[in-house]
N, C-alpha and C. Protein backbone atom coordinates (compact mmCIF):
# COMPACT_ATOMS: atom_id res chain seq x y z
N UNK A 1 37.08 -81.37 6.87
CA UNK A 1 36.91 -80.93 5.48
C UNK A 1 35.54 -81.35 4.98
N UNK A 2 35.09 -80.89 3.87
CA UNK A 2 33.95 -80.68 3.34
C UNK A 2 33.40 -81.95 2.55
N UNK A 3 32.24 -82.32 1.82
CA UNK A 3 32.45 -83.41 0.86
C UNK A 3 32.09 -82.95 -0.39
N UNK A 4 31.37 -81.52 -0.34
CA UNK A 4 31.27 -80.90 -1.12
C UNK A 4 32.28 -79.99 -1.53
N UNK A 5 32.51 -79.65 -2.72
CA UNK A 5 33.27 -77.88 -3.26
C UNK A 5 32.18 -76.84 -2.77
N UNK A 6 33.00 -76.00 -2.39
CA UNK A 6 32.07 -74.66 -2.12
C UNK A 6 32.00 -74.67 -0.70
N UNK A 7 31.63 -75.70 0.04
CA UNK A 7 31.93 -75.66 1.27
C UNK A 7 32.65 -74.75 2.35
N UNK A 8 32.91 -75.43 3.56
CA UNK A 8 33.78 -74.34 4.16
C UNK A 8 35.23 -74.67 3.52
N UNK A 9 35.99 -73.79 2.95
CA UNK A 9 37.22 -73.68 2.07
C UNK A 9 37.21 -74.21 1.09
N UNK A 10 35.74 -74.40 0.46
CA UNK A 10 35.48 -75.74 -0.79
C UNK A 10 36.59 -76.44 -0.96
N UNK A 11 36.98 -77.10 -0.05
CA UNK A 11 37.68 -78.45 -0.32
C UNK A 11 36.84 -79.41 -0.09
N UNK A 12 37.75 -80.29 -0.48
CA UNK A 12 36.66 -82.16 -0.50
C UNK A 12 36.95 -82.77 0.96
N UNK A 13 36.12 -83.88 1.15
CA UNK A 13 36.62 -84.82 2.61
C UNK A 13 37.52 -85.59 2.23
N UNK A 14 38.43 -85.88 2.79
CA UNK A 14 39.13 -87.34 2.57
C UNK A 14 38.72 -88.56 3.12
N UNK A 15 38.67 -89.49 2.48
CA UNK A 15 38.21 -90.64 2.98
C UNK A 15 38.93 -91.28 3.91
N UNK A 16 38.81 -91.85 4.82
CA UNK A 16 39.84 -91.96 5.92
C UNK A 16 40.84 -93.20 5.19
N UNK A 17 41.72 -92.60 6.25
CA UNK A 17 42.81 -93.62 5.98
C UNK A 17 43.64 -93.12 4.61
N UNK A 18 43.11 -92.30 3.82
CA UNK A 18 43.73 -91.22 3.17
C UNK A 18 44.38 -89.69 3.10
N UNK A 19 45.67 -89.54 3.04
CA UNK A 19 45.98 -88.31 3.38
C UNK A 19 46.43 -87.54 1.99
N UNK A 20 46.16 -86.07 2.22
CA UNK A 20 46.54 -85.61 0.65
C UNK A 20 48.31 -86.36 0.02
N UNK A 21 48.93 -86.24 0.98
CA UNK A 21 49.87 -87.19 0.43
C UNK A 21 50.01 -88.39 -0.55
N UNK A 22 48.57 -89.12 -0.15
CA UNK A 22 48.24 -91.01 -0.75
C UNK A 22 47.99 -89.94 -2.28
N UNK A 23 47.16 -89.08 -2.04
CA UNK A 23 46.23 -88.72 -3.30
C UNK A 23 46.99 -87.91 -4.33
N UNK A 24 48.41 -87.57 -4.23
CA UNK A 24 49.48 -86.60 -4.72
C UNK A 24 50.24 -87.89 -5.14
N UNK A 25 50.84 -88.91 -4.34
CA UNK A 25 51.57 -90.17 -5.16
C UNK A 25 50.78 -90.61 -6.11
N UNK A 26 49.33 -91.16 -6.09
CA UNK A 26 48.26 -91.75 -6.50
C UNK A 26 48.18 -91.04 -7.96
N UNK A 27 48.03 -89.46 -7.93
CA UNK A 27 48.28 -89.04 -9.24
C UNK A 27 49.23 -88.73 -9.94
N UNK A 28 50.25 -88.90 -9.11
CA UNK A 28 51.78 -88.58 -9.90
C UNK A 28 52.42 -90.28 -10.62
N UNK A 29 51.49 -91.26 -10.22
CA UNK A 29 51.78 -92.78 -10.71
C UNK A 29 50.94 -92.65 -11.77
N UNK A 30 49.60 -92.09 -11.84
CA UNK A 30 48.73 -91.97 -12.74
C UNK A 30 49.86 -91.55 -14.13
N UNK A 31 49.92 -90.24 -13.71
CA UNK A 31 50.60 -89.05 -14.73
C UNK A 31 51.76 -89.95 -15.29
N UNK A 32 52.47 -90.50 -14.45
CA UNK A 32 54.07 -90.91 -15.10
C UNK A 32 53.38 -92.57 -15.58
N UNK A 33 52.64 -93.28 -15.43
CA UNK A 33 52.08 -94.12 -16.61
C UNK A 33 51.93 -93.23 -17.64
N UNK A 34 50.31 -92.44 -17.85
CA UNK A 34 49.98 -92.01 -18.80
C UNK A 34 51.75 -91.54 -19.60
N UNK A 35 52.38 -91.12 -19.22
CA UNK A 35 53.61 -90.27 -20.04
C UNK A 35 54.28 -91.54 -20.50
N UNK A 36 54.50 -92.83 -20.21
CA UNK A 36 55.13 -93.99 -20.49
C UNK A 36 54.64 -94.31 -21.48
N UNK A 37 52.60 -94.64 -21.43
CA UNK A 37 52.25 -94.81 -22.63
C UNK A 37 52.40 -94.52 -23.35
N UNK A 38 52.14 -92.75 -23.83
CA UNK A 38 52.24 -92.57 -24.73
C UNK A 38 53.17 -92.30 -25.21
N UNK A 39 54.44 -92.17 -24.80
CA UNK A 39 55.77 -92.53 -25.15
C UNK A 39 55.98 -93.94 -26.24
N UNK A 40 55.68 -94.93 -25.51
CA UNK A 40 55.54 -96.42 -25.68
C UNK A 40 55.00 -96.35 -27.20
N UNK A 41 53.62 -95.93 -27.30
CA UNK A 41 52.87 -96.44 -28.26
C UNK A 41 53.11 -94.89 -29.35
N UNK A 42 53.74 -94.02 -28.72
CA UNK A 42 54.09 -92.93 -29.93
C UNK A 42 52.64 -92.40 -30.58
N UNK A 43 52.06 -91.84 -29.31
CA UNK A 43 50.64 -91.58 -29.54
C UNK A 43 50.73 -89.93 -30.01
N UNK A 44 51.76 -89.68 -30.91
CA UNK A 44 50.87 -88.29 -31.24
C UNK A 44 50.76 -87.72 -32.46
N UNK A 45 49.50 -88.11 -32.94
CA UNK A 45 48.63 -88.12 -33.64
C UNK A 45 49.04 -86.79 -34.86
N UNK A 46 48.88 -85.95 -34.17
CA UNK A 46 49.37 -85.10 -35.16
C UNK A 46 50.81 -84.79 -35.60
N UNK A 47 51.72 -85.14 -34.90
CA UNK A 47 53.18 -85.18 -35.19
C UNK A 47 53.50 -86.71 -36.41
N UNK A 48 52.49 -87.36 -36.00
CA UNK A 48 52.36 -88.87 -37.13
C UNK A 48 51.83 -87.82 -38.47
N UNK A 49 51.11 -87.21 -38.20
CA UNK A 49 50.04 -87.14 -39.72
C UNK A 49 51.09 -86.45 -40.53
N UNK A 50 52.22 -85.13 -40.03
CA UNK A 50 53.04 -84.75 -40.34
C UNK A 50 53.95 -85.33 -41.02
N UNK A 51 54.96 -86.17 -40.54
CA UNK A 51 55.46 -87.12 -40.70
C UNK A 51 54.94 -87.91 -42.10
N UNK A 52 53.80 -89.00 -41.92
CA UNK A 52 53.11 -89.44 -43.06
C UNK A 52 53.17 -88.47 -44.52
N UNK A 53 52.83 -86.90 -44.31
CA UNK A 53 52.49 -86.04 -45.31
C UNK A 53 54.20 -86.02 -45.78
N UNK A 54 55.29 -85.89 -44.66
CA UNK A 54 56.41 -85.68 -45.64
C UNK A 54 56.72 -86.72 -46.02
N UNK A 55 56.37 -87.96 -45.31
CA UNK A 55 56.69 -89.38 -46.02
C UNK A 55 56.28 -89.03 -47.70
N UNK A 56 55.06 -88.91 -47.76
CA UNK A 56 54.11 -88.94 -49.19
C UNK A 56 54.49 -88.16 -50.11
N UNK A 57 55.07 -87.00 -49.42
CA UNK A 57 55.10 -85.67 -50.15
C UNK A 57 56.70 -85.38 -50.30
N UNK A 58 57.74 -85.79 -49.67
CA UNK A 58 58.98 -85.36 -49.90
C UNK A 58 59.04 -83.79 -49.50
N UNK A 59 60.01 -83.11 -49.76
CA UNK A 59 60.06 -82.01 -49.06
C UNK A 59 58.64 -81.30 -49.79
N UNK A 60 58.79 -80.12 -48.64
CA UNK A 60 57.40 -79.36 -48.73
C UNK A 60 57.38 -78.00 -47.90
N UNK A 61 56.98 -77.00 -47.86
CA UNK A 61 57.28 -76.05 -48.14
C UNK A 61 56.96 -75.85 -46.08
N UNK A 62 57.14 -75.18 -45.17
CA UNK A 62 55.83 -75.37 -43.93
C UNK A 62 54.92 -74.28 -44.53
N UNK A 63 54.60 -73.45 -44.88
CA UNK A 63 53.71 -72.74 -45.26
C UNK A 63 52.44 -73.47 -45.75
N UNK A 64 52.90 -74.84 -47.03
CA UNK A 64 52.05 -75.45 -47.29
C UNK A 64 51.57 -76.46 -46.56
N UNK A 65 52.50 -77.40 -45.44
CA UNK A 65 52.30 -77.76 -45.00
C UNK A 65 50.91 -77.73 -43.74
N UNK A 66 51.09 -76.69 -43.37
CA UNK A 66 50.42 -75.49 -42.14
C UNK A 66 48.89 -75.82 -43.26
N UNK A 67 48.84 -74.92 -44.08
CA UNK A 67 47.86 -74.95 -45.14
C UNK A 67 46.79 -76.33 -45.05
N UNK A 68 47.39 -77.37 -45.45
CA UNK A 68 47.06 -78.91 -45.78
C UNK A 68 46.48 -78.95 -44.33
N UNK A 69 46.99 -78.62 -43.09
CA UNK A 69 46.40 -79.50 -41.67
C UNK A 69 45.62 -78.09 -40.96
N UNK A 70 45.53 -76.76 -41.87
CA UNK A 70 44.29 -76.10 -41.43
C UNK A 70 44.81 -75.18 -40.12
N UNK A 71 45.89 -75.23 -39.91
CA UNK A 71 46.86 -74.66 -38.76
C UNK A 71 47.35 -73.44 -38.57
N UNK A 72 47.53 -72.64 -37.27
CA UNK A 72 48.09 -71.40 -37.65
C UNK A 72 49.65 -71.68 -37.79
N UNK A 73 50.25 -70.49 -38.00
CA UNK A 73 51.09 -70.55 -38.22
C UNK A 73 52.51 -70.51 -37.15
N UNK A 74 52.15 -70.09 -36.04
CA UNK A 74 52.67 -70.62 -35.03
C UNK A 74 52.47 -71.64 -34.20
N UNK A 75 51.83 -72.17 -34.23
CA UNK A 75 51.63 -73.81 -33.82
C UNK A 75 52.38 -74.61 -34.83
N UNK A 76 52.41 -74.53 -36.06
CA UNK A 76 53.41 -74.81 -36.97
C UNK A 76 54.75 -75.23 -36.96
N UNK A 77 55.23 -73.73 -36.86
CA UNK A 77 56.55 -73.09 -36.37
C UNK A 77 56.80 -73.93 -35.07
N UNK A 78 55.99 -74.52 -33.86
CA UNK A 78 56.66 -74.91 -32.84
C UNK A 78 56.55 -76.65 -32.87
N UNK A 79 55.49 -77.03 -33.91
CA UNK A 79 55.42 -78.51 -33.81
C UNK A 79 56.87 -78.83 -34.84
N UNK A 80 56.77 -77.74 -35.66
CA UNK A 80 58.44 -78.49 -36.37
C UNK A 80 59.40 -78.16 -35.80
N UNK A 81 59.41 -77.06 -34.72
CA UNK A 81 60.21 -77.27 -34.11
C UNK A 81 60.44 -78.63 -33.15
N UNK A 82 59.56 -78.98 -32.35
CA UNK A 82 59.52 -79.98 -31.70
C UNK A 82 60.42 -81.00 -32.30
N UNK A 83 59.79 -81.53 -33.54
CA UNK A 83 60.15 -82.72 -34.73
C UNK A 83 61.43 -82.64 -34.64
N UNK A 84 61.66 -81.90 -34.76
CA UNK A 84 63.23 -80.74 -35.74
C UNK A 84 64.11 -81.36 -34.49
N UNK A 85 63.85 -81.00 -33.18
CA UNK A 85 64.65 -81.53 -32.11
C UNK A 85 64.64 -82.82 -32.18
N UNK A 86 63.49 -83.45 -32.12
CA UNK A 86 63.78 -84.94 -32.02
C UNK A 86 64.36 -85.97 -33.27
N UNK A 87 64.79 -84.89 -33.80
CA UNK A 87 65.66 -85.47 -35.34
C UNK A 87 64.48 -86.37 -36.05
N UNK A 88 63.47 -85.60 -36.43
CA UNK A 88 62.44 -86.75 -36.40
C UNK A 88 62.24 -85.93 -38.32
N UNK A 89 62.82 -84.37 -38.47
CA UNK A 89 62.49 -83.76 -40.01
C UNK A 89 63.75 -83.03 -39.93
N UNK A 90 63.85 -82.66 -40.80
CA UNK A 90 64.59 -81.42 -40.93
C UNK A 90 64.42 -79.79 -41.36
N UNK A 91 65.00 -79.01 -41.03
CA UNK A 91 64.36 -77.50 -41.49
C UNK A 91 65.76 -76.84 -42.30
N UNK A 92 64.73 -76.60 -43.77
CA UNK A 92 66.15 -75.51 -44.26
C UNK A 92 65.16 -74.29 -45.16
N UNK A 93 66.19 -74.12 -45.98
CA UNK A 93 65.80 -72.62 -46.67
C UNK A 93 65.54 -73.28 -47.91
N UNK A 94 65.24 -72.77 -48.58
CA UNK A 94 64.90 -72.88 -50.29
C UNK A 94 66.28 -71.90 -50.85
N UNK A 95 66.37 -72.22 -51.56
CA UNK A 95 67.68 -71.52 -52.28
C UNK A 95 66.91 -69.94 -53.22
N UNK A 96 65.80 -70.36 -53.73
CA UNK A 96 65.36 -69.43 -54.40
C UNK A 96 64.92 -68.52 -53.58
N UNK A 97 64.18 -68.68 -52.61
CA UNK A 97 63.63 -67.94 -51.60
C UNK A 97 63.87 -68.12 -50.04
N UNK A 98 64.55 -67.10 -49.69
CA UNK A 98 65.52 -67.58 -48.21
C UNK A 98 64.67 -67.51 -47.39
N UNK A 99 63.41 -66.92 -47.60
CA UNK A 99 62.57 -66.87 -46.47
C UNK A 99 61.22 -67.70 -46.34
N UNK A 100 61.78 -68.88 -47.59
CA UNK A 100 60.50 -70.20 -47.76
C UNK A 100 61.40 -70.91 -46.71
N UNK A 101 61.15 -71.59 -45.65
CA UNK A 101 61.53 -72.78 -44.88
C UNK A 101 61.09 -74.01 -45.30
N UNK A 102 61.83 -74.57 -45.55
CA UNK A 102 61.42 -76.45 -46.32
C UNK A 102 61.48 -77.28 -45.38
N UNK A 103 60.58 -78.42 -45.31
CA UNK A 103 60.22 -79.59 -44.26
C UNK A 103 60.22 -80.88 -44.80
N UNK A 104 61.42 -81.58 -44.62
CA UNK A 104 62.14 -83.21 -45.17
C UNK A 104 61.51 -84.22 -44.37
N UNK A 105 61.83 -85.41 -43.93
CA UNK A 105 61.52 -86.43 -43.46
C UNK A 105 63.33 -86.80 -43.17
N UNK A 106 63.95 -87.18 -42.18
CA UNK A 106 65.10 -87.44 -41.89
C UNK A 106 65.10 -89.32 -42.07
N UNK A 107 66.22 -89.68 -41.78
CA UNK A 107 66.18 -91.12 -41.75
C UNK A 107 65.33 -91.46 -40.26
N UNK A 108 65.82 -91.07 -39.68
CA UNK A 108 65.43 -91.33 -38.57
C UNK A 108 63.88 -91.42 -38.14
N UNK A 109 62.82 -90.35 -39.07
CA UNK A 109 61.90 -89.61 -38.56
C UNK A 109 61.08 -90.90 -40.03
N UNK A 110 61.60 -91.53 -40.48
CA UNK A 110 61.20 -92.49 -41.60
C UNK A 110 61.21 -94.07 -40.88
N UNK A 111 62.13 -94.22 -39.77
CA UNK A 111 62.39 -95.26 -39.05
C UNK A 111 61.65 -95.07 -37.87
N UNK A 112 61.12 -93.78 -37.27
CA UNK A 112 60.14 -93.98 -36.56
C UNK A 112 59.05 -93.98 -37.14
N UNK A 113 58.27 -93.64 -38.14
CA UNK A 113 56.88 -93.91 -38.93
C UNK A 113 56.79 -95.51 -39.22
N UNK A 114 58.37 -96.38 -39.65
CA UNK A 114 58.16 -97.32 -39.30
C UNK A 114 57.78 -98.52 -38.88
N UNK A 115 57.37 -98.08 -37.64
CA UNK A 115 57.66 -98.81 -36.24
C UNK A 115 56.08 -98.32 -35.80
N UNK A 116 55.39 -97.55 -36.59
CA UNK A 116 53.88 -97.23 -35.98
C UNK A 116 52.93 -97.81 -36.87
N UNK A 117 53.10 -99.57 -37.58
CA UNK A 117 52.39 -99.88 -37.86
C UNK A 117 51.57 -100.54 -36.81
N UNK A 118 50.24 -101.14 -37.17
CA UNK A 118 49.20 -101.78 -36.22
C UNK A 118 49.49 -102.67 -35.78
N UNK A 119 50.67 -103.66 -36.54
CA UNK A 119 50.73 -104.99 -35.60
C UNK A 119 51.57 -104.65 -34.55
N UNK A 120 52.72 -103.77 -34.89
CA UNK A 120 53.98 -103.58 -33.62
C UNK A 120 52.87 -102.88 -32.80
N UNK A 121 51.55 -102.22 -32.69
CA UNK A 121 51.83 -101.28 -31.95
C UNK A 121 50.70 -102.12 -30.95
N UNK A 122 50.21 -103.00 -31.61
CA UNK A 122 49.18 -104.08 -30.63
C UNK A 122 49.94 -104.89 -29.71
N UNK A 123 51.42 -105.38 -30.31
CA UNK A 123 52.29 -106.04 -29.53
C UNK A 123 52.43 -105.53 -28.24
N UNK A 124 53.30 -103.80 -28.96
CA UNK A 124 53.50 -102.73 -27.56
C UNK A 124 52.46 -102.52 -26.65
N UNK A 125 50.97 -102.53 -26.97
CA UNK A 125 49.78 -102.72 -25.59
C UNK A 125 49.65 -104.09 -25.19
N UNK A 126 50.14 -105.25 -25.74
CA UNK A 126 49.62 -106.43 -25.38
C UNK A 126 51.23 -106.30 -24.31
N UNK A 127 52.04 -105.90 -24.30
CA UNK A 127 53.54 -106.26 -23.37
C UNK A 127 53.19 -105.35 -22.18
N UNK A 128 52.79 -104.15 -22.58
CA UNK A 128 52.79 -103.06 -21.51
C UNK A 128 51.94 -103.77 -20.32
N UNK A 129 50.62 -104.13 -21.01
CA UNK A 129 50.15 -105.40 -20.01
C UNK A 129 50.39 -106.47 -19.31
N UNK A 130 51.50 -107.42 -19.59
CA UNK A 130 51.64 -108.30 -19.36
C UNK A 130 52.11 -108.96 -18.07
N UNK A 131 52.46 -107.69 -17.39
CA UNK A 131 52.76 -108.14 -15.94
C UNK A 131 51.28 -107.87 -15.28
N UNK A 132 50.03 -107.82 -15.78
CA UNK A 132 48.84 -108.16 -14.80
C UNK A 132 48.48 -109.51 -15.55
N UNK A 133 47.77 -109.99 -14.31
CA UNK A 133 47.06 -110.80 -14.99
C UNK A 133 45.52 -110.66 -15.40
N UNK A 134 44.96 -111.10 -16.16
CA UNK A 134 43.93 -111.31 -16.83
C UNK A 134 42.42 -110.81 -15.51
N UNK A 135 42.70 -111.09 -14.82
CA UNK A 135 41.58 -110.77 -13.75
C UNK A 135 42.35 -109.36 -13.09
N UNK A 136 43.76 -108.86 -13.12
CA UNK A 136 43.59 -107.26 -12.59
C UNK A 136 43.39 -106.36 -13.79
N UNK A 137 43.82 -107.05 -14.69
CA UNK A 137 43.97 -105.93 -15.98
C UNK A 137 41.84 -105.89 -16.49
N UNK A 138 41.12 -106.55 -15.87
CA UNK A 138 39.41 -106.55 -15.63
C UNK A 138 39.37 -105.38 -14.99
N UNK A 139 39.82 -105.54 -13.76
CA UNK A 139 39.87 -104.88 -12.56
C UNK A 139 40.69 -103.87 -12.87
N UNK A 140 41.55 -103.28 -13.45
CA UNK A 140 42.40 -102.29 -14.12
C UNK A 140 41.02 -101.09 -14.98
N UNK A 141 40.52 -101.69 -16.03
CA UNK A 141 39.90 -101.58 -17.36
C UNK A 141 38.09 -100.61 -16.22
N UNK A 142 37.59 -101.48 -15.04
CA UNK A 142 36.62 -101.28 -14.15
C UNK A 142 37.26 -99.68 -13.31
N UNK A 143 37.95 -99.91 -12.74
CA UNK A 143 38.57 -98.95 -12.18
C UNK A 143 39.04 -97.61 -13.30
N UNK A 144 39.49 -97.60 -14.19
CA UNK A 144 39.82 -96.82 -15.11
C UNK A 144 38.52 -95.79 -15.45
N UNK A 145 37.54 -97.00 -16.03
CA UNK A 145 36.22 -96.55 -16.46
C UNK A 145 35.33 -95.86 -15.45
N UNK A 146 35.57 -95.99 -14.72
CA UNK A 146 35.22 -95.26 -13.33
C UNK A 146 35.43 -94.06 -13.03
N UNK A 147 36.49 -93.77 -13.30
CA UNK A 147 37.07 -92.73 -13.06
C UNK A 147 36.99 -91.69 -14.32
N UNK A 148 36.87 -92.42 -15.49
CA UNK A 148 36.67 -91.79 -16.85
C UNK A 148 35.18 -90.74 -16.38
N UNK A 149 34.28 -91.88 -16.42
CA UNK A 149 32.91 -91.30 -16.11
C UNK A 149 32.70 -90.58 -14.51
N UNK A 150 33.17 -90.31 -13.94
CA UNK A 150 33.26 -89.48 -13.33
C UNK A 150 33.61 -88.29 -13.23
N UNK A 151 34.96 -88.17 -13.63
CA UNK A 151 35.76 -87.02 -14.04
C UNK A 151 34.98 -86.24 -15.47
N UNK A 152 34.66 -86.92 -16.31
CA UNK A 152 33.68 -86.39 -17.51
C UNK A 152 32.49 -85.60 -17.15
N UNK A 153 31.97 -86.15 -16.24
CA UNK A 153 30.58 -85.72 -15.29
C UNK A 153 30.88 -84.20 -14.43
N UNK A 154 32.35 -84.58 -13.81
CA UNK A 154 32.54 -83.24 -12.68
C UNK A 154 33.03 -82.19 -13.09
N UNK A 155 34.17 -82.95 -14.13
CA UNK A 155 34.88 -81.74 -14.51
C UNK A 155 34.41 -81.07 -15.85
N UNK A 156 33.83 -81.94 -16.70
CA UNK A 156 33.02 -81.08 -18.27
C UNK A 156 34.42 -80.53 -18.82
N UNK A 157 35.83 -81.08 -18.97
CA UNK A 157 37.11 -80.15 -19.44
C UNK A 157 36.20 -78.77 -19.46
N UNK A 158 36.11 -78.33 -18.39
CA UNK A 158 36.10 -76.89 -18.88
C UNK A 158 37.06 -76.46 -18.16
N UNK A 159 38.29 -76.89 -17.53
CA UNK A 159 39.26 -76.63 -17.14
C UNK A 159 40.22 -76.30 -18.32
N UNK A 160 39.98 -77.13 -19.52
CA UNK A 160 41.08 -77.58 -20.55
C UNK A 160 41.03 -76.19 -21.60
N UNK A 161 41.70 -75.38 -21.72
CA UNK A 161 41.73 -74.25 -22.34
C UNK A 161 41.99 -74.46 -24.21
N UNK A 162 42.65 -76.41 -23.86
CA UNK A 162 42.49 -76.49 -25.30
C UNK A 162 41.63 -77.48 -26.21
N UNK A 163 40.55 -77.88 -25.08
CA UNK A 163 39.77 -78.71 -25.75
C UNK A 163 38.76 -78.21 -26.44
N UNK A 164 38.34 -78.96 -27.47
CA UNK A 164 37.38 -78.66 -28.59
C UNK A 164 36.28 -78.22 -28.21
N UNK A 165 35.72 -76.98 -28.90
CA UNK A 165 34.57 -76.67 -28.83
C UNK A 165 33.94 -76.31 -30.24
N UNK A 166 32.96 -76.71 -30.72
CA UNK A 166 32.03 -76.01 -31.67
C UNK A 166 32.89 -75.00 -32.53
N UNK A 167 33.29 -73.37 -31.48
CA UNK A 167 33.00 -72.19 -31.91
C UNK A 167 34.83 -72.34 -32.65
N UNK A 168 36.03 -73.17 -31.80
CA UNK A 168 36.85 -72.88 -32.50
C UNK A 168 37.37 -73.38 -33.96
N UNK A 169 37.92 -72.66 -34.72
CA UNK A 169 38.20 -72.75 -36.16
C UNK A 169 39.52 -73.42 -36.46
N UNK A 170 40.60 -73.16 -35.27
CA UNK A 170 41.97 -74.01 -35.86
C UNK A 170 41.35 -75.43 -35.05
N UNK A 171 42.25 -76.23 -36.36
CA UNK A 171 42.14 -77.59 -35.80
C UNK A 171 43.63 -78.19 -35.68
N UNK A 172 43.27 -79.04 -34.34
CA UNK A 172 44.42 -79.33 -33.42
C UNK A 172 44.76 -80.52 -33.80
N UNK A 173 46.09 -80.66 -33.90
CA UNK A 173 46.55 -82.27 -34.48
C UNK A 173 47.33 -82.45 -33.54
């Protein structure tokens, strides 16, 4: 195999003693961390800001909602849906107008906003750590960064169909 892309079958070399196998576990440990984390630390950002707005706001219309975070309207429609499943809001009708959909804050979806203040959530990265010690979690942080700046360099997300550019107008929460 090649060490370049483009090559013969633009594939890469493997480094010996590596088989696509090592490099398929290697990223499927990657992937199922990353999914732990952000599980763990309840990293999503825009399902929080939501949340917060019905905290603040009490029910609210999604139309206006959508409005306030600059959103279309089907991205909308599927992030409350999302919520909506994880019992995290609720969805109903307006009585006056059956075809206004209203967006609550549930108990539940009030008990997880909760739980995402700064001190719990420093705790939750200081535990997630705690089975390295202090010299791998160096060596963790080296290795990571490595790979950050690399992958930034090769790949440019221009793979990522939904990362930010300049030209687009909806903004992604």
């Amino acid at each position: 195999m090649d060490t370049e892309p483009g090559g013969r079958g633009g594939a890469y070399r493997l480094p010996c003693g590596n088989s696509p196998q090592d490099f398929d576990d290697l990223a499927g440990q990657l992937e199922q961390c990353g999914k732990f984390l952000m599980y763990c630390l309840g990293k999503r950002r825009g399902q929080e800001k939501i949340l917060r707005i019905l905290w603040e706001q009490g029910e609210i219309s999604q139309r206006e909602l959508q409005e306030l975070l600059g959103i279309q309207p089907g991205s909308m429609s599927e992030i409350a849906a999302k919520l909506e499943s994880k019992g995290l809001i609720a969805r109903g009708r307006a009585e006056a107008d059956r075809r206004k959909i209203l967006l609550s804050l549930t108990e539940e979806g009030r008990a997880w906003l909760s739980r995402q203040n700064e001190d719990s959530v420093r705790k939750r990265r200081a535990e997630l750590f705690s089975a390295l010690t202090d010299q791998e979690q160096q060596m963790m942080r080296t290795l990571l960064e490595k790979l950050r700046v690399d992958w930034e360099q090769r790949f440019e997300r221009r793979d990522d169909p939904a990362a930010e550019t300049p030209k687009r107008k909806e903004k992604h929460i």
